[in-house]
C-alpha atoms as a PDB file:
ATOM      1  CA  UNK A   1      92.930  93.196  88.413  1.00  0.00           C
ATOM      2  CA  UNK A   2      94.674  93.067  91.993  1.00  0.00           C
ATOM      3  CA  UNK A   3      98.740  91.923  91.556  1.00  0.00           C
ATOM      4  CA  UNK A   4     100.770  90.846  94.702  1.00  0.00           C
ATOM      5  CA  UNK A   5     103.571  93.055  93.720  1.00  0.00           C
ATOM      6  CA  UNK A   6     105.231  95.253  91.136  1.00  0.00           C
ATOM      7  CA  UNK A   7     107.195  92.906  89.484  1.00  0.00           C
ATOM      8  CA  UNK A   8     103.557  90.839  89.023  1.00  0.00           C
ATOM      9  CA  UNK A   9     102.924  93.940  87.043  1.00  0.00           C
ATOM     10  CA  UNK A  10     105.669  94.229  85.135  1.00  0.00           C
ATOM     11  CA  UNK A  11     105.606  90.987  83.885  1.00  0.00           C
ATOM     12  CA  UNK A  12     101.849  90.847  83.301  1.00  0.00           C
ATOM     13  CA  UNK A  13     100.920  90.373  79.347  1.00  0.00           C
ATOM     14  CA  UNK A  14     100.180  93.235  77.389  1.00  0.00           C
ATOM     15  CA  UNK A  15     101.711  95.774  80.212  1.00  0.00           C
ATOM     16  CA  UNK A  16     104.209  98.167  78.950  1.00  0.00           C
ATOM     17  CA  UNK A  17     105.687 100.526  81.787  1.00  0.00           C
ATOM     18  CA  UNK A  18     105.867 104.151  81.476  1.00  0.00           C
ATOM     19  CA  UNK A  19     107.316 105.357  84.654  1.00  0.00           C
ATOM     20  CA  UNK A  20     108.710 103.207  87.327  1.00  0.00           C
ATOM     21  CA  UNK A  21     107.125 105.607  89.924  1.00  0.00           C
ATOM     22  CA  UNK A  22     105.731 109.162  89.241  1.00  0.00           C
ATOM     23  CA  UNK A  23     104.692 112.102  91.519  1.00  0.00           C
ATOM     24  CA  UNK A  24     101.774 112.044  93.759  1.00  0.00           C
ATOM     25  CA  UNK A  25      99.912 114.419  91.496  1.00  0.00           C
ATOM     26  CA  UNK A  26     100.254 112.239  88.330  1.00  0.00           C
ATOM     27  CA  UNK A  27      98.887 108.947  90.341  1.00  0.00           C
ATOM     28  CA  UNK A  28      96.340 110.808  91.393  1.00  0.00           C
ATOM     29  CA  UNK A  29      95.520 112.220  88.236  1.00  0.00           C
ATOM     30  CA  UNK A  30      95.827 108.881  86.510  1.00  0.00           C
ATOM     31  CA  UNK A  31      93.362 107.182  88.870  1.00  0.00           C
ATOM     32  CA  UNK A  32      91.128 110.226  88.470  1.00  0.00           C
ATOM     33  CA  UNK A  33      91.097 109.896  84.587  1.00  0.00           C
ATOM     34  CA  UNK A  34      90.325 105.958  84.678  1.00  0.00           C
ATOM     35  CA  UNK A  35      87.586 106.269  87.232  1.00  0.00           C
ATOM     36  CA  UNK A  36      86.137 109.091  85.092  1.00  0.00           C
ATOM     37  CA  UNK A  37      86.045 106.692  81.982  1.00  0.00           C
ATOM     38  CA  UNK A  38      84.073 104.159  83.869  1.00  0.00           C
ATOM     39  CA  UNK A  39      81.460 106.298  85.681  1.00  0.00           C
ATOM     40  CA  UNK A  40      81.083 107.718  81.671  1.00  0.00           C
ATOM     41  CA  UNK A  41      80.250 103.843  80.761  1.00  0.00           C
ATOM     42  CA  UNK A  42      78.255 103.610  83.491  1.00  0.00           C
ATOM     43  CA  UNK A  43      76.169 106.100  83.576  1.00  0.00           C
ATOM     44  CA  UNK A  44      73.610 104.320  81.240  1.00  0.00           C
ATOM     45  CA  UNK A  45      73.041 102.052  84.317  1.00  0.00           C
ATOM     46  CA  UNK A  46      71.011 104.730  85.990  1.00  0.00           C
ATOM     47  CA  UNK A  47      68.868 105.850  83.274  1.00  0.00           C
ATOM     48  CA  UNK A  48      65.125 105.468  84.306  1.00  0.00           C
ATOM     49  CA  UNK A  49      64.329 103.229  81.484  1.00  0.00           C
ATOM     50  CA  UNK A  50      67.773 100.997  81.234  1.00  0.00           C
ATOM     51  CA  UNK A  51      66.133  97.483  82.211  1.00  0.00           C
ATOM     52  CA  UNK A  52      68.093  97.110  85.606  1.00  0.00           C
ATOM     53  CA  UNK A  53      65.648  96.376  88.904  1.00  0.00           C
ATOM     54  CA  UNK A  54      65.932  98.624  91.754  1.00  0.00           C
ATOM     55  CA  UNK A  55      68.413  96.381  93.529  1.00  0.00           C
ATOM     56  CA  UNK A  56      70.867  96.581  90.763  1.00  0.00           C
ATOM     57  CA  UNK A  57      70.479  99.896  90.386  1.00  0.00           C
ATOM     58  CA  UNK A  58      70.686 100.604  94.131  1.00  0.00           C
ATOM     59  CA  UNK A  59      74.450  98.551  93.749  1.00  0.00           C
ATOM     60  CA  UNK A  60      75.479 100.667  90.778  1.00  0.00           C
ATOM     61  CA  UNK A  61      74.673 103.668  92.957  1.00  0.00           C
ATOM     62  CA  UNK A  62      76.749 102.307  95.768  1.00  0.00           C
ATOM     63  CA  UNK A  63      79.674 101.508  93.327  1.00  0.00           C
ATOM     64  CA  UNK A  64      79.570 104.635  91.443  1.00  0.00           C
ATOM     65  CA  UNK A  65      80.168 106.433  94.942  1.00  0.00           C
ATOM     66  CA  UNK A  66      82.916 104.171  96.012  1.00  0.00           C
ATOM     67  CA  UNK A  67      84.630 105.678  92.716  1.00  0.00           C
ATOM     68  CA  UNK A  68      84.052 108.974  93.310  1.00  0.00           C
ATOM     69  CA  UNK A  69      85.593 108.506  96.940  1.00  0.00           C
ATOM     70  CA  UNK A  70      88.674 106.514  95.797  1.00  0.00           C
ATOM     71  CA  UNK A  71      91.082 108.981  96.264  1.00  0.00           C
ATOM     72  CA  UNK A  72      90.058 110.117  99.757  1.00  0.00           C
ATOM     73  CA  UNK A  73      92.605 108.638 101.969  1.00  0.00           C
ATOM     74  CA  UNK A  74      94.422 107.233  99.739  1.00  0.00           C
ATOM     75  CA  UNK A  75      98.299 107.116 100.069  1.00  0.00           C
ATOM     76  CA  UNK A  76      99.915 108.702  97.354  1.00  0.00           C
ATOM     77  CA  UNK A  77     103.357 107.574  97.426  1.00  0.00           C
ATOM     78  CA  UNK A  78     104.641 104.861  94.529  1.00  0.00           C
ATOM     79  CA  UNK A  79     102.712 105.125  92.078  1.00  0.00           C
ATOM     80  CA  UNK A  80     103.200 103.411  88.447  1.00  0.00           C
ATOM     81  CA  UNK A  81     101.500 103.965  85.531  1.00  0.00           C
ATOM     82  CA  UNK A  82     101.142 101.438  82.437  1.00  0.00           C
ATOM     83  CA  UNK A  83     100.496 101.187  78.948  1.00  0.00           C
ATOM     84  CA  UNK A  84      98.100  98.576  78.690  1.00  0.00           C
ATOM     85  CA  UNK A  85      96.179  97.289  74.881  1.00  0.00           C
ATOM     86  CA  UNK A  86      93.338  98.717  77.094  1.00  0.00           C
ATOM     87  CA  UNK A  87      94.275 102.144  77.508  1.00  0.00           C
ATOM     88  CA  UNK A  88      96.126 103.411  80.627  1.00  0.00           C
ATOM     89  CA  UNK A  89      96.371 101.083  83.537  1.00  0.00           C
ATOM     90  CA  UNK A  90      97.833 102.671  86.913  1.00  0.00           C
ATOM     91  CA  UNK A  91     100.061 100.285  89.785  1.00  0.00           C
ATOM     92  CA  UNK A  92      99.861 100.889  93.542  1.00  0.00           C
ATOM     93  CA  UNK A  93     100.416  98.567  96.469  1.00  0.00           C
ATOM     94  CA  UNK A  94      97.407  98.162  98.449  1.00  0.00           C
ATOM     95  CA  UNK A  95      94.900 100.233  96.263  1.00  0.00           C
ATOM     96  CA  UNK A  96      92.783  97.602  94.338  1.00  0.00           C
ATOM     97  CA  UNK A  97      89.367  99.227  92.369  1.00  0.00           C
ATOM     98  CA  UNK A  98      85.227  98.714  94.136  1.00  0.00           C
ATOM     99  CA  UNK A  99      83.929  95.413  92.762  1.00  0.00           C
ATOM    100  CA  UNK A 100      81.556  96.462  90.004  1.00  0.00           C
ATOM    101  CA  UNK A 101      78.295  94.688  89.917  1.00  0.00           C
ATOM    102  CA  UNK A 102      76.911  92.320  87.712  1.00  0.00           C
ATOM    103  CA  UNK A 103      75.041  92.902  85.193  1.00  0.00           C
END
């Protein structure tokens, strides 16, 4: 979910701030952790017999790379991590996640 600004964070439902702003190594690391959870759930995208046609499998590819890449380039300054019902959530202006693809 994209939010205009921090205080659209904040006051999001469900979001519970843990640091206001933490060090460039724990965004990073935070970031790192979440896109490792969802290339885990979707790995099963690219087995050889999960019912997906080439197409869709050829966009999973392409958004499974986007993640891996998502920290190249990125400016680490002001990050903020959140406690979400979800699991950990993570807050920077101008970073927004790759579009996953439909199913």
């Amino acid at each position: 979910m994209n939010y205009n600004s921090v205080d659209d964070v904040i006051n999001s439902e469900g979001f519970v701030p843990l640091e206001k702003s933490t060090s460039k190594e724990d965004g990073l690391e935070a970031i790192r952790q979440i896109r490792n959870t969802i290339l885990i759930e979707s790995d099963i995208k690219l087995l050889p017999d999960y019912p997906l046609t080439e197409e869709k499998k050829n966009e999973w590819k392409i958004y499974r790379n986007k993640l891996r890449d998502i920290t190249k380039d990125l400016d680490t300054s002001n990050f903020m991590l959140f406690l979400t019902n979800d699991g950990l959530s993570v807050y920077k202006d101008n970073f927004s996640w790759p579009e996953q693809p439909s199913p």
